[in-house]
N, C-alpha and C. Protein backbone atom coordinates (compact mmCIF):
# COMPACT_ATOMS: atom_id res chain seq x y z
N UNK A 1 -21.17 59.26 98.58
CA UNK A 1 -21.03 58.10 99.43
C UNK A 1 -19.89 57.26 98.88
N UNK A 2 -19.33 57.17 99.36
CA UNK A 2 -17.67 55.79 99.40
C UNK A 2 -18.16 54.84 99.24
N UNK A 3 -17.14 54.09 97.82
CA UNK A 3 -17.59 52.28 97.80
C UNK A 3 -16.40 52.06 98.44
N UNK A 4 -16.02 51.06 98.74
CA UNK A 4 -14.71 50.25 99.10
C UNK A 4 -13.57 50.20 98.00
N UNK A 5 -12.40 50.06 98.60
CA UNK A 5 -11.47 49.86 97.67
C UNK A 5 -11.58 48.70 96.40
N UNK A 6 -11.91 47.52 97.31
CA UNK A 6 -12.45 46.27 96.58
C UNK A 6 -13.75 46.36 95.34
N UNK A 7 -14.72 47.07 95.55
CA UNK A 7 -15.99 47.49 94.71
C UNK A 7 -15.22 48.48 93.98
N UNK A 8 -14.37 49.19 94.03
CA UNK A 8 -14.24 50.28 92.94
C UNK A 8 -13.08 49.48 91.93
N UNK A 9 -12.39 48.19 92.50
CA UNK A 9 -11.44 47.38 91.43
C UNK A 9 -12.59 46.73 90.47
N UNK A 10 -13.86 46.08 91.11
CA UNK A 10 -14.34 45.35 90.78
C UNK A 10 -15.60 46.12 89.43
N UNK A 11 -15.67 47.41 89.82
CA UNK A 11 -17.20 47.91 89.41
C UNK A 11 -16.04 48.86 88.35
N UNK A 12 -14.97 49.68 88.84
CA UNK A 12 -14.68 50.54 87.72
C UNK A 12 -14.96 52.16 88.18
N UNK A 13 -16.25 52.34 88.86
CA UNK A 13 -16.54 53.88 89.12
C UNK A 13 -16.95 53.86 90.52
N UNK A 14 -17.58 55.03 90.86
CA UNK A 14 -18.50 55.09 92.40
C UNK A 14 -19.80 55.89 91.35
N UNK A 15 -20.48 55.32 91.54
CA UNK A 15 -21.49 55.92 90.50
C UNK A 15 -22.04 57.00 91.40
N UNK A 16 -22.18 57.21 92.77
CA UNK A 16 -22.50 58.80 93.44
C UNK A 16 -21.58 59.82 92.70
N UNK A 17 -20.04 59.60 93.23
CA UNK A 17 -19.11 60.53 92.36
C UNK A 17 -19.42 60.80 90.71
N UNK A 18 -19.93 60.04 89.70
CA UNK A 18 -20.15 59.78 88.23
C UNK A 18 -21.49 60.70 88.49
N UNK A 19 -22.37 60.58 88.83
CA UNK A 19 -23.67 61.24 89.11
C UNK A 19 -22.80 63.06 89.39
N UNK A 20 -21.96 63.31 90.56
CA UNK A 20 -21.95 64.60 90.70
C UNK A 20 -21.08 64.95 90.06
N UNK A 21 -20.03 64.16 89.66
CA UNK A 21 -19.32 64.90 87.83
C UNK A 21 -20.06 65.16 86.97
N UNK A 22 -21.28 64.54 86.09
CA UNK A 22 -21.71 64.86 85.40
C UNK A 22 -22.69 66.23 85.10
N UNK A 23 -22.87 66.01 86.72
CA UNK A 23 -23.72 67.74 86.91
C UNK A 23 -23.37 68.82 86.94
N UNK A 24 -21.72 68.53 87.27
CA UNK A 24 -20.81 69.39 87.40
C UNK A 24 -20.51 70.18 88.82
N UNK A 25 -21.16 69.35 89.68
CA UNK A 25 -21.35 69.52 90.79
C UNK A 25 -20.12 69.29 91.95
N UNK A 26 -19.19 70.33 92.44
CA UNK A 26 -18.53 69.90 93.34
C UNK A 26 -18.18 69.35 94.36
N UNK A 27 -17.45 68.39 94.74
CA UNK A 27 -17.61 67.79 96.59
C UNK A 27 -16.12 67.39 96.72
N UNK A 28 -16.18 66.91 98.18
CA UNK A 28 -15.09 66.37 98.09
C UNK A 28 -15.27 65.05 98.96
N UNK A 29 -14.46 64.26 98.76
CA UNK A 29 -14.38 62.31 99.52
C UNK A 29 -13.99 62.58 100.78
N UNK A 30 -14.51 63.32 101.80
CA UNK A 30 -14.04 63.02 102.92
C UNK A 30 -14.36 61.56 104.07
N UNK A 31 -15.15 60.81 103.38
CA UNK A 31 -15.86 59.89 103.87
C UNK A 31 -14.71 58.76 103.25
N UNK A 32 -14.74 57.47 103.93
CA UNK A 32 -13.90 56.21 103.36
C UNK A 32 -14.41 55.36 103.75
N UNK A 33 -14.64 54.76 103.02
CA UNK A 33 -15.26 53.32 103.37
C UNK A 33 -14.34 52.00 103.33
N UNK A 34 -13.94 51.51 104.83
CA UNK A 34 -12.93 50.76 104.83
C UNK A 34 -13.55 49.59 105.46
N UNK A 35 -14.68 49.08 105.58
CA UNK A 35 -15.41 47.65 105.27
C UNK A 35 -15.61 47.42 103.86
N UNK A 36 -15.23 46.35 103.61
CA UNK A 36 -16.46 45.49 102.50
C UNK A 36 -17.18 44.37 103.00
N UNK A 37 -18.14 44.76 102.19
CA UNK A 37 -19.08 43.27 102.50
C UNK A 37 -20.08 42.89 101.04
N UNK A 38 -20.97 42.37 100.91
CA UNK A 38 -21.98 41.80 100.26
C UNK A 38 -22.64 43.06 99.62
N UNK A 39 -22.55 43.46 98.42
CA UNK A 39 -23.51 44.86 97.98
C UNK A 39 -25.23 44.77 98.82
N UNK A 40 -25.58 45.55 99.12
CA UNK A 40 -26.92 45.81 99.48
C UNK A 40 -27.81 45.03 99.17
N UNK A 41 -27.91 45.28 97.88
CA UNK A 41 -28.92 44.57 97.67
C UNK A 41 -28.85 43.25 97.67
N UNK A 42 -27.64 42.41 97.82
CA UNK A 42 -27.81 41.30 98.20
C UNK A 42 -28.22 40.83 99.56
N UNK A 43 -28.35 41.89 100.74
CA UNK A 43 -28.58 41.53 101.88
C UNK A 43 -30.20 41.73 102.39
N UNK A 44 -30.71 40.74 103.25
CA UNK A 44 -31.72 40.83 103.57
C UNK A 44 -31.61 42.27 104.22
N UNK A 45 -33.15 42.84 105.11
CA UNK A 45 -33.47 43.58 105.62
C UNK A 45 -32.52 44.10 107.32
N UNK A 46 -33.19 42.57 107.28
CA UNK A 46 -32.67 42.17 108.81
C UNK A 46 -30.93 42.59 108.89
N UNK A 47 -30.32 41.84 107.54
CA UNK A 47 -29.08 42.15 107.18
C UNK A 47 -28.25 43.12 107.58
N UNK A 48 -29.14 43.69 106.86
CA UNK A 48 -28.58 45.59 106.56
C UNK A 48 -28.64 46.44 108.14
N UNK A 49 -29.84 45.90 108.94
CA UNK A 49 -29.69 46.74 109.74
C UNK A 49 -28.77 46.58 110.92
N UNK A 50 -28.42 44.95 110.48
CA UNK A 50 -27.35 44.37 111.76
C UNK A 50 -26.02 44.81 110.96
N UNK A 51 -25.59 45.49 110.45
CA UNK A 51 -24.46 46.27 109.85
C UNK A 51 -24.01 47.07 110.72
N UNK A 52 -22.72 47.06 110.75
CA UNK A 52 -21.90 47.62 111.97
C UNK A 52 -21.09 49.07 111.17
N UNK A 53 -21.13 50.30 111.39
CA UNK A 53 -20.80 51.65 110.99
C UNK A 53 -18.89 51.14 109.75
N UNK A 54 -19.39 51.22 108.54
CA UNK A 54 -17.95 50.87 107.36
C UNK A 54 -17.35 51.98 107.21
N UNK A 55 -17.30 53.38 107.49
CA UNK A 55 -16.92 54.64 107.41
C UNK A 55 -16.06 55.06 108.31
N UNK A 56 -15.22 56.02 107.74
CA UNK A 56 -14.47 56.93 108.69
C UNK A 56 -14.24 58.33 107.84
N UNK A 57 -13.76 59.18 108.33
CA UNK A 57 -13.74 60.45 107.99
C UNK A 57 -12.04 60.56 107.71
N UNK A 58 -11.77 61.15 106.78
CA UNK A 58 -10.32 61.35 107.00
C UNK A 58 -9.62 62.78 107.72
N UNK A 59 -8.89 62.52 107.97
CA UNK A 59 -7.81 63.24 109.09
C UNK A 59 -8.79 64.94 108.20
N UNK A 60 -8.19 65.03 107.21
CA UNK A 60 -8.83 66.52 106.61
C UNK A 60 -10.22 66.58 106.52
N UNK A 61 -10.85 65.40 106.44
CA UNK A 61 -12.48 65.54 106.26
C UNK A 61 -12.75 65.88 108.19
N UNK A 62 -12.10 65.48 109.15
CA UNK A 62 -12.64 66.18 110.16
C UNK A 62 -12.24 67.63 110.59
N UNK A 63 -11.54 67.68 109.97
CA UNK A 63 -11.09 69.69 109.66
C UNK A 63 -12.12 69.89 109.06
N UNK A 64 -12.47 69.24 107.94
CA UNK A 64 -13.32 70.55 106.81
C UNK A 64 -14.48 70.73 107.52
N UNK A 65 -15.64 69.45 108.21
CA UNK A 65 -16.99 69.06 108.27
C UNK A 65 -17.13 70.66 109.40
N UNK A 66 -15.90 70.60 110.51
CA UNK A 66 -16.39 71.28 111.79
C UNK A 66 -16.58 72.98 111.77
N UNK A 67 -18.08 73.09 111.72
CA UNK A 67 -18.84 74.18 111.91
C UNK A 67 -19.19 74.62 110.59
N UNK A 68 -19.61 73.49 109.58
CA UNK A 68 -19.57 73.69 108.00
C UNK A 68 -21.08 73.11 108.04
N UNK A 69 -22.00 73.50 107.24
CA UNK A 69 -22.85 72.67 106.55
C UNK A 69 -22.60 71.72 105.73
N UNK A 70 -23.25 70.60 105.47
CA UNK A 70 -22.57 69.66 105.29
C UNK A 70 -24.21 68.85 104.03
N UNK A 71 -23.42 68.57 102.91
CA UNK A 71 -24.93 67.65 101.84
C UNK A 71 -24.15 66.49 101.71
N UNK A 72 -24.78 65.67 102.21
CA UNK A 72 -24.37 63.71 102.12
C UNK A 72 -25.18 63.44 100.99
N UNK A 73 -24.26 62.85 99.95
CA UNK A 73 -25.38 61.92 98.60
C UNK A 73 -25.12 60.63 98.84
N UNK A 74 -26.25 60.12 98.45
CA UNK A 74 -26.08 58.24 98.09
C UNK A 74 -27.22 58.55 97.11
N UNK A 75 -26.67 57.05 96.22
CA UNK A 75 -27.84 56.86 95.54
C UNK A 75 -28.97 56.60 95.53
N UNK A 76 -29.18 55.25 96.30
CA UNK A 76 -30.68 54.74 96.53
C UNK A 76 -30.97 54.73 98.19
N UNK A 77 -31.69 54.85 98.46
CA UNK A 77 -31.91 54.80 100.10
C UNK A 77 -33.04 53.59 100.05
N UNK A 78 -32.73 52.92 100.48
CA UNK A 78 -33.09 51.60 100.77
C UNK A 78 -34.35 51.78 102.56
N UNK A 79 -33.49 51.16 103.22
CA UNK A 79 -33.50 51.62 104.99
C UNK A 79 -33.18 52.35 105.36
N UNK A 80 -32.20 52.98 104.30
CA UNK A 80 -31.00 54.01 104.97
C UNK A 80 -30.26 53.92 106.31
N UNK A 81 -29.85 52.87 106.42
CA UNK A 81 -28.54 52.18 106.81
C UNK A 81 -27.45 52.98 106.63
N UNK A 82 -27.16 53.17 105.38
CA UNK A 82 -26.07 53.56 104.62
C UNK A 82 -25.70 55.01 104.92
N UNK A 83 -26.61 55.80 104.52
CA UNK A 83 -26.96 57.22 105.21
C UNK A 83 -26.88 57.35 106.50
N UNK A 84 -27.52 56.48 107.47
CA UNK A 84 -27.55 56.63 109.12
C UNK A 84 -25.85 56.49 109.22
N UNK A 85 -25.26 54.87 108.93
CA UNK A 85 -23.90 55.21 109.37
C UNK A 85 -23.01 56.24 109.20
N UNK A 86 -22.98 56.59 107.74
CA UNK A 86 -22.47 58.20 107.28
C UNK A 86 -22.41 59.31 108.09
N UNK A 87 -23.70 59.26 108.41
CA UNK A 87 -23.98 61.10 108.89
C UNK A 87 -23.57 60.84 110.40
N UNK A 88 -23.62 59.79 111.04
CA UNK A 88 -23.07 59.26 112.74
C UNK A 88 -21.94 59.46 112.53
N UNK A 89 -20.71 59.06 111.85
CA UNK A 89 -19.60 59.63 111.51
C UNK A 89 -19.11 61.13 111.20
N UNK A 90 -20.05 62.38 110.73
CA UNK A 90 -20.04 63.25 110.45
C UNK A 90 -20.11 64.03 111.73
N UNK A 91 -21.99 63.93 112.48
CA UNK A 91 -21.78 64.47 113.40
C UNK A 91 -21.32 64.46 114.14
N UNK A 92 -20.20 63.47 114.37
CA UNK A 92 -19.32 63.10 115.66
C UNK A 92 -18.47 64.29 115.15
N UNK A 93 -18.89 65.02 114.31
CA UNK A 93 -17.24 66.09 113.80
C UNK A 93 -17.70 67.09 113.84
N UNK A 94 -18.88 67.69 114.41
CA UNK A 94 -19.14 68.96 114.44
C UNK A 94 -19.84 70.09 113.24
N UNK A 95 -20.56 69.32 112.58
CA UNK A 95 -21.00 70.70 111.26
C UNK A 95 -21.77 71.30 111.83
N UNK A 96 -21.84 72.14 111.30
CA UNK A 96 -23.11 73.10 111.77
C UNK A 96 -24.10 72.42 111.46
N UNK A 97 -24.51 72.33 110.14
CA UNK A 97 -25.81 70.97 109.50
C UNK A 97 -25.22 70.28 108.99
N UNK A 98 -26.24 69.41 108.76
CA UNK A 98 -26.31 68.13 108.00
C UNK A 98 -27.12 68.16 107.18
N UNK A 99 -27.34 67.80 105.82
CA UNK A 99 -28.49 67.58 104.94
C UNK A 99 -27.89 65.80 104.01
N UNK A 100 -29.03 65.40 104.45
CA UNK A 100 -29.11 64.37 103.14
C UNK A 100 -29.71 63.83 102.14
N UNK A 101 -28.96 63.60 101.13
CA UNK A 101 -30.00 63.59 99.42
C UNK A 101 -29.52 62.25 98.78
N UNK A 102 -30.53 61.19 98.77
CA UNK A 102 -30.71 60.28 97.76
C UNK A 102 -31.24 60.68 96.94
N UNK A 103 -30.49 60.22 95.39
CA UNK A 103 -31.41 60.28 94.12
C UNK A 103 -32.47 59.17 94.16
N UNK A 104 -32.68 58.20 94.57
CA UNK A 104 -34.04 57.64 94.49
C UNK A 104 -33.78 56.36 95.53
N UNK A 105 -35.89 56.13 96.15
CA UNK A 105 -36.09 55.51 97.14
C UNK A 105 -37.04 54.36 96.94
């Protein structure tokens, strides 16, 4: 899952990406996250779900996704907000599947 340009000056890493380096686990960033706003957990419920889709796919991430299976990570799934906007962006591109995996809920 994509932080923003702004969160990755501010934080240093994307801790999804740090999580699948360390496993040694391959992927690639086809996802971008070109909103910022308020981290999560600072937002109420209500918040989160009045959140308007921060993602886009890039020019090559809608080549790769179409007729591909496809594993979306985030870290925490909350409402899954975060996940819903993601994968609405994805299937607009055609994979064959979709799977998605939070490390914890």
């Amino acid at each position: 899952m994509p932080i923003s340009t702004e969160r990755m000056k501010s934080r240093g890493f994307n801790q999804v990406e740090g999580l699948l380096d360390a496993a040694n686990i391959c992927y690639q960033p086809y996802l971008v996250r070109f909103a910022d706003s308020l981290s999560q957990v600072q937002k109420t419920r209500k918040e989160r779900m009045a959140l308007k889709r921060p993602f886009k796919l890039t020019l090559e991430g809608q080549k790769a996704v179409l007729n591909k299976d496809i594993l979306l990570v985030d870290d925490i799934y909350t409402t899954g907000r975060t996940i819903f906007h993601a994968a609405q962006v994805i299937l607009e591109n055609d994979p064959s599947k979709l799977y998605t995996f939070s490390i914890a809920r």
